[in-house]
C-alpha atoms as a PDB file:
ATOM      1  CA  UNK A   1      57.033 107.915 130.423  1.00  0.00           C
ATOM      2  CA  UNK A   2      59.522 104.988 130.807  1.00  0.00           C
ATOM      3  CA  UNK A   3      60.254 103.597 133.972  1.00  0.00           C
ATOM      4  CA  UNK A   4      57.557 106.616 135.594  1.00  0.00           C
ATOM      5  CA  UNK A   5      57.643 106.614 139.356  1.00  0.00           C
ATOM      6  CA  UNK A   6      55.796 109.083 141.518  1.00  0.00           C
ATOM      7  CA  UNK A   7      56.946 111.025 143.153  1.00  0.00           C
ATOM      8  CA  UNK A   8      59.957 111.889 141.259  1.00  0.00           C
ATOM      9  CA  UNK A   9      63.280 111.596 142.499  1.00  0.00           C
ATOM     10  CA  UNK A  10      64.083 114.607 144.961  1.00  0.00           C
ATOM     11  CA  UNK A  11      67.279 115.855 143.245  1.00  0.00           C
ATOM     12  CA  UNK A  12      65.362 116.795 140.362  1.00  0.00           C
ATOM     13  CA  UNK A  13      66.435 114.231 137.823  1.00  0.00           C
ATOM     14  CA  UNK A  14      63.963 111.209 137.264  1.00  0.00           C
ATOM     15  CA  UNK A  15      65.046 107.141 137.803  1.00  0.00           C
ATOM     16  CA  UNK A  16      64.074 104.729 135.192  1.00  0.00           C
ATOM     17  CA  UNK A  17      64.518 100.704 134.898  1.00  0.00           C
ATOM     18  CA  UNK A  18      66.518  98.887 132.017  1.00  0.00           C
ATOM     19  CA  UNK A  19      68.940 100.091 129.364  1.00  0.00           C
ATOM     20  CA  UNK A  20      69.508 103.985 128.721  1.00  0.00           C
ATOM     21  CA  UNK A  21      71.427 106.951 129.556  1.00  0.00           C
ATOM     22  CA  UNK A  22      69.975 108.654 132.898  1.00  0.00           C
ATOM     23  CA  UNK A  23      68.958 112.405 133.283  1.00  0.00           C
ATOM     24  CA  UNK A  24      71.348 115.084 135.148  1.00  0.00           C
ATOM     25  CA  UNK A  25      70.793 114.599 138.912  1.00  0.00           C
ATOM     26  CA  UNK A  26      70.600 118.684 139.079  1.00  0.00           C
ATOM     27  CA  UNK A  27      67.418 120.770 138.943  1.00  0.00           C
ATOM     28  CA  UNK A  28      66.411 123.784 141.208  1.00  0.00           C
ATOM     29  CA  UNK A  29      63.881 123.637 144.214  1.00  0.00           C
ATOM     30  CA  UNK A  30      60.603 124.895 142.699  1.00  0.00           C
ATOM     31  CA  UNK A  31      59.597 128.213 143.343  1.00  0.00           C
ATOM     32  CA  UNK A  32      56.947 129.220 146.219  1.00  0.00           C
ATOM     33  CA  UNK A  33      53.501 129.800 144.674  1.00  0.00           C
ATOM     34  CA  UNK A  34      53.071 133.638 144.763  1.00  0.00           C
ATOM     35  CA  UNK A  35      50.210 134.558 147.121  1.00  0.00           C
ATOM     36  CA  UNK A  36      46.722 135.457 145.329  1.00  0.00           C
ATOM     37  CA  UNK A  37      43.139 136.477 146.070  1.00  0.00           C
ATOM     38  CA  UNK A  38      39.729 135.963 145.497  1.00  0.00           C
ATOM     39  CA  UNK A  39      37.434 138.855 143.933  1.00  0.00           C
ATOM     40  CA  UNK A  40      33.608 138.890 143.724  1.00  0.00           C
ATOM     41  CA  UNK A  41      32.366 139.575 140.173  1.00  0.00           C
ATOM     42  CA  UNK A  42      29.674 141.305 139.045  1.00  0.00           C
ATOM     43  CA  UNK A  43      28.281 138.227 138.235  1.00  0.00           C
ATOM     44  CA  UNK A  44      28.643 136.885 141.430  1.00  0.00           C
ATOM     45  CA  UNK A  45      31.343 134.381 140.890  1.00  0.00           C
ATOM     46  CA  UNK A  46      34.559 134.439 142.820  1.00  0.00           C
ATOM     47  CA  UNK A  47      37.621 134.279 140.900  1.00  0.00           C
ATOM     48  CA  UNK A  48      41.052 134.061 141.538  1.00  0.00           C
ATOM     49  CA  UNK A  49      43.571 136.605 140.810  1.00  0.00           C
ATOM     50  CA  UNK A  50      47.170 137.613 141.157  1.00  0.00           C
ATOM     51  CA  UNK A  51      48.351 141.241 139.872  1.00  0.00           C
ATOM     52  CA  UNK A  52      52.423 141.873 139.014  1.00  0.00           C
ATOM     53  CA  UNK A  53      54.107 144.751 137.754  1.00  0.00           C
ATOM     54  CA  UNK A  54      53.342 148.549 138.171  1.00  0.00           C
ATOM     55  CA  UNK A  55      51.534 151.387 136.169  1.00  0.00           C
ATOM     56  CA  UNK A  56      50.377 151.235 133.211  1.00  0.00           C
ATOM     57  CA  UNK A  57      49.086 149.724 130.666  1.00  0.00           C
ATOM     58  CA  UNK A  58      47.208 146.986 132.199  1.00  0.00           C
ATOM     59  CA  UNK A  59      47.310 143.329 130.477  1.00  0.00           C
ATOM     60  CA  UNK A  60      45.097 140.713 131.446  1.00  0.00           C
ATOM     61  CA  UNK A  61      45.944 136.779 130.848  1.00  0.00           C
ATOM     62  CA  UNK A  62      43.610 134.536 130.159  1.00  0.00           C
ATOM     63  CA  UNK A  63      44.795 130.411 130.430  1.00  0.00           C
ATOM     64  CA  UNK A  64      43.769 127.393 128.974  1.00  0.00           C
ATOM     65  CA  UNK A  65      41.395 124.658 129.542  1.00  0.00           C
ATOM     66  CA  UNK A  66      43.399 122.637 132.709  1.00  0.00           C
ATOM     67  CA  UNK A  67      45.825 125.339 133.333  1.00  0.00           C
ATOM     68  CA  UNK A  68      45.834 128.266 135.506  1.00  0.00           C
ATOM     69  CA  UNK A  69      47.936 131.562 136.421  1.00  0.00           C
ATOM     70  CA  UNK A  70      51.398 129.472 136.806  1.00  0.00           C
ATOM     71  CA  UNK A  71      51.294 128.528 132.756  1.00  0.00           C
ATOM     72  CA  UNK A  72      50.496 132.007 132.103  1.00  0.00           C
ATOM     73  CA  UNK A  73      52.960 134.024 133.793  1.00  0.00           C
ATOM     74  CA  UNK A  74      55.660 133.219 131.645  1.00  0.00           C
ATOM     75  CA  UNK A  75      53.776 134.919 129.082  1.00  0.00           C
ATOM     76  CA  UNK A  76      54.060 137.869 130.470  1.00  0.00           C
ATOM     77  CA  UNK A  77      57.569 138.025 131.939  1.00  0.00           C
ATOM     78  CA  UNK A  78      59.140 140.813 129.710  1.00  0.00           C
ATOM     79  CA  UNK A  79      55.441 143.135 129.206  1.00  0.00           C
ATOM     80  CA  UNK A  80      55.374 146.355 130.670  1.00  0.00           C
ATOM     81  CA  UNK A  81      53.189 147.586 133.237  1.00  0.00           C
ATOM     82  CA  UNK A  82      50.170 145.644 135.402  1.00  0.00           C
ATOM     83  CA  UNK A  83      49.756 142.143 134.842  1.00  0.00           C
ATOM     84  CA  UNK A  84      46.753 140.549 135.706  1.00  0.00           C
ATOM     85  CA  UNK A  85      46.887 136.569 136.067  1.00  0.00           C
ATOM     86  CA  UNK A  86      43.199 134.885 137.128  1.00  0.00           C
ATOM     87  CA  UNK A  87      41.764 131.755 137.220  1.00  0.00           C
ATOM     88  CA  UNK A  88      38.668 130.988 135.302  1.00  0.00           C
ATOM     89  CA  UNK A  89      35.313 129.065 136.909  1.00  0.00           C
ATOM     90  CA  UNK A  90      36.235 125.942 137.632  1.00  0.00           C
ATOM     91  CA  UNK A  91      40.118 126.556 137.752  1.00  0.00           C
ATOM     92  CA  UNK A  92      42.400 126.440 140.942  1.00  0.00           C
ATOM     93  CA  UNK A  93      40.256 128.648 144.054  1.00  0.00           C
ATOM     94  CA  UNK A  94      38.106 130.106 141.347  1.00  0.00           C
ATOM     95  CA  UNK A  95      34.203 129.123 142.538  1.00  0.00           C
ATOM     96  CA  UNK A  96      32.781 126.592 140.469  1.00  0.00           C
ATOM     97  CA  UNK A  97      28.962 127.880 139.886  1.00  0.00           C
ATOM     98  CA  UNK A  98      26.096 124.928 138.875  1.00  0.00           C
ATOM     99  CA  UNK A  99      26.795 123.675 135.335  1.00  0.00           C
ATOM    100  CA  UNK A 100      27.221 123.191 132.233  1.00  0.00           C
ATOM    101  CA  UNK A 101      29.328 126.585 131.811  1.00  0.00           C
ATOM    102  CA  UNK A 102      29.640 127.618 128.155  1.00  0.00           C
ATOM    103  CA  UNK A 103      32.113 130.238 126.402  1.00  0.00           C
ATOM    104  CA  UNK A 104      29.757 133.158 127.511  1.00  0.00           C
ATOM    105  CA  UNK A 105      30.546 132.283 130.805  1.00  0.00           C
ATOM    106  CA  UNK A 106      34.125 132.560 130.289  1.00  0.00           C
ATOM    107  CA  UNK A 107      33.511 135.841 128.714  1.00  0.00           C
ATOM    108  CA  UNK A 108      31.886 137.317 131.700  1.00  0.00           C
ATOM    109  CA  UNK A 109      34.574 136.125 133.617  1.00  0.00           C
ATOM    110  CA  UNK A 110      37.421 137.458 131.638  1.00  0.00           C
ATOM    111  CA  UNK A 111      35.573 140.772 130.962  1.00  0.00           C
ATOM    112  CA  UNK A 112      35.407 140.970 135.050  1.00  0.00           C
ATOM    113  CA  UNK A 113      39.009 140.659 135.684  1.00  0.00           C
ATOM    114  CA  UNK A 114      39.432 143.172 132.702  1.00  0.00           C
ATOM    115  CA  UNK A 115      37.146 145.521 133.982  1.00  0.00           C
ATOM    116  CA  UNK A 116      38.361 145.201 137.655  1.00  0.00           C
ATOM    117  CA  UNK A 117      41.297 145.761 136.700  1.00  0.00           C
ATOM    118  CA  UNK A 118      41.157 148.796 133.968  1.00  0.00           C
ATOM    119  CA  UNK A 119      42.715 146.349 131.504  1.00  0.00           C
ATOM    120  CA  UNK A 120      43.771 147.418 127.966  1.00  0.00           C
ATOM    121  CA  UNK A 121      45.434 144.900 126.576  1.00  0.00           C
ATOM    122  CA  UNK A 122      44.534 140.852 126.500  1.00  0.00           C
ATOM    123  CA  UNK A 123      46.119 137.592 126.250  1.00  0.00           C
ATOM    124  CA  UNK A 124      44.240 134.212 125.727  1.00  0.00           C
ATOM    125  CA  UNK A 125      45.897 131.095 125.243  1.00  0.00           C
ATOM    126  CA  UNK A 126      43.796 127.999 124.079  1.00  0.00           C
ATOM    127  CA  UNK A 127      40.795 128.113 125.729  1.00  0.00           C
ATOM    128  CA  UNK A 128      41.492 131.796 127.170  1.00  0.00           C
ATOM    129  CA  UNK A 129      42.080 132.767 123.337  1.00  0.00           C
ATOM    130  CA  UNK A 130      38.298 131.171 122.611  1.00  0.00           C
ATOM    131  CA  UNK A 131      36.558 133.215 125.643  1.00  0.00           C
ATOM    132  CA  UNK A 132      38.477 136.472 124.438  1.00  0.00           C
ATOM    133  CA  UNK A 133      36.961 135.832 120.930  1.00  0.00           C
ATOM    134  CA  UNK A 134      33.635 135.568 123.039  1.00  0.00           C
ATOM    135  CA  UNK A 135      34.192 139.107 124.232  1.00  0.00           C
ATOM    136  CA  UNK A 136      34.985 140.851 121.403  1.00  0.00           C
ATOM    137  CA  UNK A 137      32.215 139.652 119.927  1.00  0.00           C
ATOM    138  CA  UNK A 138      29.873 141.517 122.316  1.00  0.00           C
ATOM    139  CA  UNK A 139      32.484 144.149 122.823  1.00  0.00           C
ATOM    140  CA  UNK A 140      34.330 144.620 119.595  1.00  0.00           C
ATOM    141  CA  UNK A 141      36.076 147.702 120.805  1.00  0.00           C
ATOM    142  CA  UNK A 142      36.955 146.988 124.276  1.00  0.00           C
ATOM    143  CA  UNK A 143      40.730 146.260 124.003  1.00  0.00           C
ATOM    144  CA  UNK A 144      43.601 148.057 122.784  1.00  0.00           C
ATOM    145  CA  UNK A 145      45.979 145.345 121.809  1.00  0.00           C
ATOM    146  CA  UNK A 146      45.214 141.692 121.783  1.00  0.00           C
ATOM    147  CA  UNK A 147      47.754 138.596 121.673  1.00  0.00           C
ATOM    148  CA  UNK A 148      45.999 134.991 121.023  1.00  0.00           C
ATOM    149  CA  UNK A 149      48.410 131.994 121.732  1.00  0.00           C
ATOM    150  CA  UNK A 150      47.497 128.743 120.578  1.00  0.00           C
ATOM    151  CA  UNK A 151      43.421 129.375 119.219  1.00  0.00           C
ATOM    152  CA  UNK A 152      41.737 125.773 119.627  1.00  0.00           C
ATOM    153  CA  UNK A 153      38.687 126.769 118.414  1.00  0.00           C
ATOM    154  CA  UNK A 154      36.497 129.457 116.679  1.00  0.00           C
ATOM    155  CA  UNK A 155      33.313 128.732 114.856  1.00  0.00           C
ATOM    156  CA  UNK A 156      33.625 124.701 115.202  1.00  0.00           C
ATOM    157  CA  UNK A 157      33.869 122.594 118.379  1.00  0.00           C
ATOM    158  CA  UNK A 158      36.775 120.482 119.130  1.00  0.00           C
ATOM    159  CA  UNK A 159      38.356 117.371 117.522  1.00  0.00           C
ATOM    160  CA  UNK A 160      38.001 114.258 119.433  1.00  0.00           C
ATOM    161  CA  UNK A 161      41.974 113.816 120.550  1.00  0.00           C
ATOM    162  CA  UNK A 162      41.146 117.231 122.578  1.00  0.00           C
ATOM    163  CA  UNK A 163      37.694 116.136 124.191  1.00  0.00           C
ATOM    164  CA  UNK A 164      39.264 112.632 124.854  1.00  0.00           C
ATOM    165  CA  UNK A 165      42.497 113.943 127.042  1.00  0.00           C
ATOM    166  CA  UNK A 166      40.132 116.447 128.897  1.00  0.00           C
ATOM    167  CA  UNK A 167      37.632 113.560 129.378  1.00  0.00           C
ATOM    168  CA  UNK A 168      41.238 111.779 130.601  1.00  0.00           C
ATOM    169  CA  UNK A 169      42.286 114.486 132.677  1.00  0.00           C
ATOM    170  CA  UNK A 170      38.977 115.212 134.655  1.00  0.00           C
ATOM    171  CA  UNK A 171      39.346 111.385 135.261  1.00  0.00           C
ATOM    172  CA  UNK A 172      42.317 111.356 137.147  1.00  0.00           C
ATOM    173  CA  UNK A 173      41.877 114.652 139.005  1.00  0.00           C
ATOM    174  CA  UNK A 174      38.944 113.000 140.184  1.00  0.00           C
ATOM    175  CA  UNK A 175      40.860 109.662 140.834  1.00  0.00           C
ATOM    176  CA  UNK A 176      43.241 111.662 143.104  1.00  0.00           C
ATOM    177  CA  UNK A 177      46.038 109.066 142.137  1.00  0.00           C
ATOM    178  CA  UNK A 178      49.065 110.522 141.416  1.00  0.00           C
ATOM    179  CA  UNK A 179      50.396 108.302 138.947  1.00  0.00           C
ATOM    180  CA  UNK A 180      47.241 108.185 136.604  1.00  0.00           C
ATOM    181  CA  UNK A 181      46.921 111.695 136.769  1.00  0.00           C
ATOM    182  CA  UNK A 182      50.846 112.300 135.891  1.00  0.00           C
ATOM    183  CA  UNK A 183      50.657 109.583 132.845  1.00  0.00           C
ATOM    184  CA  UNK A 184      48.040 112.339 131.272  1.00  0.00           C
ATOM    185  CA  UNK A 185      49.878 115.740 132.212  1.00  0.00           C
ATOM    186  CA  UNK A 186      53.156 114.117 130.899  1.00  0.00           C
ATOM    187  CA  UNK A 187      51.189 114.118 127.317  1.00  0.00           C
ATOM    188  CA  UNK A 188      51.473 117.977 127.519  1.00  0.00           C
ATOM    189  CA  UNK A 189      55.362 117.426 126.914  1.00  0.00           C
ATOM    190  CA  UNK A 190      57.313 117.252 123.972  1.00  0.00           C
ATOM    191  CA  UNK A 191      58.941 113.648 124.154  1.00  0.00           C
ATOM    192  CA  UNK A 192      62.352 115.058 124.762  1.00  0.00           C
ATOM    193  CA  UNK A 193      61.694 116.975 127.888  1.00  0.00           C
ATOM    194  CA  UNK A 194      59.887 114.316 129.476  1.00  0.00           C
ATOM    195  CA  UNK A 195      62.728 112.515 131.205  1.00  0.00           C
ATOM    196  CA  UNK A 196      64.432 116.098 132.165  1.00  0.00           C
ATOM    197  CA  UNK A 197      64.810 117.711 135.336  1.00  0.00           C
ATOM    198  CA  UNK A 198      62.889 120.743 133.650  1.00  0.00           C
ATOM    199  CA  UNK A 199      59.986 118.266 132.810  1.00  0.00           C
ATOM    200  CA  UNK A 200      59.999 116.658 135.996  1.00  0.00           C
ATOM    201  CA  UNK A 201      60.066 120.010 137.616  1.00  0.00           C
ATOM    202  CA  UNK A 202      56.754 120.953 135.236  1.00  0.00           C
ATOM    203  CA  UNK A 203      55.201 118.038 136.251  1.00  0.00           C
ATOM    204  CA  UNK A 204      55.854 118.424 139.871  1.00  0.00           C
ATOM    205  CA  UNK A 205      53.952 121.663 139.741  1.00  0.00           C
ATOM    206  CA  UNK A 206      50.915 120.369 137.695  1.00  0.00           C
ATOM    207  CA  UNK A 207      50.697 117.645 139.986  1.00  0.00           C
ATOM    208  CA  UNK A 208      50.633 119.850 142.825  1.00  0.00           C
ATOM    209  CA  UNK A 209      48.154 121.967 141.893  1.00  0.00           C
ATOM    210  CA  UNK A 210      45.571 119.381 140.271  1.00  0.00           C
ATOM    211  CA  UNK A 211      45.751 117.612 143.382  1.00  0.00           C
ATOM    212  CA  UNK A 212      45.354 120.419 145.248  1.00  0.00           C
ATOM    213  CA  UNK A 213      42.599 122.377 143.705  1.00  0.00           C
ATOM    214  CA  UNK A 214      40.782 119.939 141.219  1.00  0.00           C
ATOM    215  CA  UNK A 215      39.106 120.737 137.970  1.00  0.00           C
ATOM    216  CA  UNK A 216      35.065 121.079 138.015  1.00  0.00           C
ATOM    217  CA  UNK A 217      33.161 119.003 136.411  1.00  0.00           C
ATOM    218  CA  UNK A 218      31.204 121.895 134.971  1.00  0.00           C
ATOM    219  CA  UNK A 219      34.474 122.245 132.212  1.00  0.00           C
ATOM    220  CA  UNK A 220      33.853 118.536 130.766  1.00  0.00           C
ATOM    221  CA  UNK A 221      31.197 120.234 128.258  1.00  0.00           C
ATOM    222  CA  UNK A 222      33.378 122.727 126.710  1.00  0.00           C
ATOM    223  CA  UNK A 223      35.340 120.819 124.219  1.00  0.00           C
ATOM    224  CA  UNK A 224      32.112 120.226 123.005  1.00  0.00           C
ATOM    225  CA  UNK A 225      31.104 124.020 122.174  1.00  0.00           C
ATOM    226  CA  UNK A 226      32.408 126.419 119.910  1.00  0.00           C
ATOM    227  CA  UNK A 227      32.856 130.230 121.156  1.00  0.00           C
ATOM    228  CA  UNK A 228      31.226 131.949 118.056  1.00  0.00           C
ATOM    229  CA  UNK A 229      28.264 131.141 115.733  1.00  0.00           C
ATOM    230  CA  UNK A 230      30.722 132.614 112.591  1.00  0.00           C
ATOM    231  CA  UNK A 231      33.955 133.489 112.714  1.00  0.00           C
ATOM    232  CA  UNK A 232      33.035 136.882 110.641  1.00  0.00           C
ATOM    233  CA  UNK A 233      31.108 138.349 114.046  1.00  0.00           C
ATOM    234  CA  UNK A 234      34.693 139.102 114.613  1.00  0.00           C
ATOM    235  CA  UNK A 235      35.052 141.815 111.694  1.00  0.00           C
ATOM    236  CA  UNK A 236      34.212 144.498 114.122  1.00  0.00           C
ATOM    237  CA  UNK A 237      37.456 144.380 116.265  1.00  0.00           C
ATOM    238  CA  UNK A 238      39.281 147.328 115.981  1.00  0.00           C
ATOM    239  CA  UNK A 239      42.594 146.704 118.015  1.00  0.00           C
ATOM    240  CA  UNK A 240      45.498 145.237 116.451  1.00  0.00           C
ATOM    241  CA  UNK A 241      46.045 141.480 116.823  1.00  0.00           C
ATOM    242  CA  UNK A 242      49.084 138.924 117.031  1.00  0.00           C
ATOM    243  CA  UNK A 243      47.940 135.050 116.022  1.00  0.00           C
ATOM    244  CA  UNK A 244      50.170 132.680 117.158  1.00  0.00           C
ATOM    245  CA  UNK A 245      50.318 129.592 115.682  1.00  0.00           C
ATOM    246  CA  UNK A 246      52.154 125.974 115.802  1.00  0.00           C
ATOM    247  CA  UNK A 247      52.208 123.122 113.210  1.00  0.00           C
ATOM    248  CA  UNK A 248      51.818 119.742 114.169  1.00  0.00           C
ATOM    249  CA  UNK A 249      49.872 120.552 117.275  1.00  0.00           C
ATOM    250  CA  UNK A 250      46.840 118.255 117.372  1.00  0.00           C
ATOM    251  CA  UNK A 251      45.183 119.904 120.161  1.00  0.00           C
ATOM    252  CA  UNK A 252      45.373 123.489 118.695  1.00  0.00           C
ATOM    253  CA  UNK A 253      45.353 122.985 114.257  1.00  0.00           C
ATOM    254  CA  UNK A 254      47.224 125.820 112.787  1.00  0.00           C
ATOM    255  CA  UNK A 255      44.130 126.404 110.662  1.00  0.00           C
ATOM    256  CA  UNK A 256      42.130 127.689 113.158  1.00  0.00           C
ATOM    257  CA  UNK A 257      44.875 130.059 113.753  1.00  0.00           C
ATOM    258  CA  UNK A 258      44.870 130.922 110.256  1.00  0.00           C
ATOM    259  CA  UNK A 259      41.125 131.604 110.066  1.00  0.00           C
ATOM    260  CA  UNK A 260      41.080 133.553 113.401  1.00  0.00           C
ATOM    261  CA  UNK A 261      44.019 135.770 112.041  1.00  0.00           C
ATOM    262  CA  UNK A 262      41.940 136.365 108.631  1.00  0.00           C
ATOM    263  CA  UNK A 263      38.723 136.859 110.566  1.00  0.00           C
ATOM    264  CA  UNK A 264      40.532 139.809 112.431  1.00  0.00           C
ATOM    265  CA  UNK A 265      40.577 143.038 109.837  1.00  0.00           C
ATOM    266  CA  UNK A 266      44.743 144.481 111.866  1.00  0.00           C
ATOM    267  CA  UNK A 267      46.001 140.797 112.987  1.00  0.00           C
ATOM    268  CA  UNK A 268      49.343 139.191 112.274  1.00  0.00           C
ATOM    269  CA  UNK A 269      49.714 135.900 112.121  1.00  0.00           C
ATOM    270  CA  UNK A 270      52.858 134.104 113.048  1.00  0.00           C
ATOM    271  CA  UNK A 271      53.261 129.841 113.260  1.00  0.00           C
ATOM    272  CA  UNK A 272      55.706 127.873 114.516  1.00  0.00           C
ATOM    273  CA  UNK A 273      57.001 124.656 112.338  1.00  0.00           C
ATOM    274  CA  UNK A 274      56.977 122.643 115.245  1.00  0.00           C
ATOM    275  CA  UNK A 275      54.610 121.759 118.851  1.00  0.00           C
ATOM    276  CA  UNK A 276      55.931 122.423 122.063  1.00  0.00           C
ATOM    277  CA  UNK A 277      57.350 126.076 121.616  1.00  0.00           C
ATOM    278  CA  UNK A 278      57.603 127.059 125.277  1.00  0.00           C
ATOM    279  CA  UNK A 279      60.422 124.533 125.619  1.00  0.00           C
ATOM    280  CA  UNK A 280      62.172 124.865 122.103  1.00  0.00           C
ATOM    281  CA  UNK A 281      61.571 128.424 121.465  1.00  0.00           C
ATOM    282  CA  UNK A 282      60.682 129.668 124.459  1.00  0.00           C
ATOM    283  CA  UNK A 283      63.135 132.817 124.567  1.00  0.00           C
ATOM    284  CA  UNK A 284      61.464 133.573 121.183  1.00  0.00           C
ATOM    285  CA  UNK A 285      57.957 133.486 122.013  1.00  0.00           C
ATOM    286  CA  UNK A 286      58.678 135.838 124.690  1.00  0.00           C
ATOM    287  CA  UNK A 287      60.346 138.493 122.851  1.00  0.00           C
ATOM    288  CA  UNK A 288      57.802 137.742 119.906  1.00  0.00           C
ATOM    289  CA  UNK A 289      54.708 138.848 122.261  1.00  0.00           C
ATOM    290  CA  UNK A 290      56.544 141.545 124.782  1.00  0.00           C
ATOM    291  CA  UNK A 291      57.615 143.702 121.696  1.00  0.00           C
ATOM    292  CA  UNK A 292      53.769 143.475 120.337  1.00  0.00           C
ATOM    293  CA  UNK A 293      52.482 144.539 123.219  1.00  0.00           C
ATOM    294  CA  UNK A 294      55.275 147.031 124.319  1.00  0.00           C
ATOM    295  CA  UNK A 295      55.289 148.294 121.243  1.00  0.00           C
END
C-alpha cells in the first residue's frame, strides 16, 4: 500500500506521502463484535459459535482458511431463518487441538456445528467449501441445499501463490507487528479499495482480530492437502448445489469451480469475470445466494 502507516488515520480515510489525490476523510466507527460462545463437540474440541435469525431452516457457514465468522456474515445477510456462524480449529477462540489437522478434521468440525445446530442447509467459502466437500463425502445426503463460494481445492492440493501467503500470514500473526501483518491482509484487496475508507475499515477489523486471537500453527499444513481422493466420491450428493466462481482469482482457479460444479449430479455453476466480488458485486452476490437458498 503506498505511503502505509499503522494505525490508520482515525477519521477513516488513510494518509499517504508524495504526489496523488487523497481518500474521503469520512468512514463509519466499526461495528461492536457481536457476542459469541464456545460449544464442546463431540469430538471434544471447543469451537466458537454465534447463531442469528429465528426459526427455520437452519444454515450453517463455514469460512475460509484465515478468516472467521465476521467474513461470513455478510453471506448470510438476506437468508431466512437460523444462521449459524463458527469458527473452525485453529480460528479466533476456537481450541487449537495437537497438529497437523487435515480436511477430516474440518469435517468433524463443521458436521458438529451442523448437527448442534439441526442445520439443513450449508455454506463453505474457500477452505469451508473444501471441508463441506469432506462431509458429503462421508455423508452424501446430509444437507438439503448447499452454496460453495470460492472452491480452492478438490482432488489436488494448492498452488504455491496460496501456500506462500498462508506461509506469509502465519508469519506475521506470529510476528505480532502490525505493519507486517497489514502489508499481507492488504493483498486480500482489490487494488482500488485499498486506499478507501471501506478498505481501511476491512483492514482495521482483520488486524484486530489476528492480533487478538492468532492463527495456529496446526493450519500451516493444509494448503498442502487436498479434501478428496477423486472428485467423483462426490456423485452421491443428492441436494441441489450453487458453484460460485471468479476469474482471475489466483488463490481460488475458476476450474476447480468448474470441476466441483460437474462433480455435483443438481449444481449450478455461476463465475464472475472478475476477483474481488464482495466489493464490486457485492449487492449481487447476495441476492445471487439468498434467493438459492430461500428459494
Amino acid at each position: 500500500m503506498r505511503g502505509f502507516r499503522w494505525p490508520p488515520p482515525p477519521d477513516g480515510g488513510p494518509r499517504t506521502w508524495g504526489p496523488g489525490p487523497g481518500a474521503p476523510r469520512t468512514g463509519r466507527p466499526a461495528l461492536p463484535e457481536p457476542e459469541t460462545e464456545l460449544v464442546t463437540t463431540p469430538h471434544g474440541v471447543r469451537l466458537e459459535r454465534l447463531v442469528t435469525g429465528v426459526g427455520d431452516p437452519v444454515t450453517v457457514f463455514a469460512h475460509g482458511l484465515g478468516n472467521g465468522i465476521a467474513t461470513t456474515r455478510p453471506f448470510g445477510s438476506a437468508v431466512t431463518g437460523r444462521r449459524i456462524f463458527f469458527q473452525f480449529r485453529g480460528h479466533g477462540r476456537s481450541d487449537s487441538p495437537p497438529g497437523p489437522w487435515s480436511y477430516l478434521d474440518l469435517a468433524r468440525d463443521l458436521r458438529a456445528i451442523a448437527d448442534l445446530g439441526g442445520a439443513t442447509r450449508a455454506f463453505g467459502a474457500s477452505l469451508g467449501a473444501g471441508a463441506l466437500c469432506r462431509l458429503l463425502v462421508e455423508s452424501p445426503e446430509r444437507f438439503d441445499k448447499l452454496v460453495f463460494f470460492l472452491p480452492a481445492v478438490l482432488d489436488q492440493p494448492r498452488g504455491e501463490a496460496a501456500r506462500t501467503r498462508l506461509s506469509d500470514l502465519l508469519d506475521a500473526v506470529e510476528s505480532g507487528d502490525a505493519s507486517a501483518l497489514a502489508d499481507v491482509v492488504s493483498m486480500e484487496l482489490p487494488p482500488a479499495v485499498r486506499n478507501t475508507p471501506a478498505g481501511w475499515a476491512y483492514l482495521r477489523q482483520r488486524l484486530d482480530q489476528l492480533l487478538r486471537d492468532g492463527l495456529a500453527p496446526g493450519l500451516a499444513s493444509l494448503p498442502e492437502q487436498a479434501p478428496l481422493r477423486d472428485a467423483s466420491a462426490l456423485a452421491r450428493v443428492t441436494a441441489p448445489a450453487l458453484v460460485i466462481g471468479c476469474a482471475g482469482d489466483d488463490l481460488h482457479p475458476v476450474q476447480v469451480a468448474e470441476e466441483l460444479a460437474a462433480a455435483l449430479p443438481h449444481a449450478t455453476l455461476h463465475v464472475y469475470d472478475r476477483p474481488g466480488v464482495l466489493w464490486s458485486e457485492r449487492a449481487d452476490l447476495r441476492e445471487r445466494i439468498s434467493a438459492f437458498l430461500n428459494g
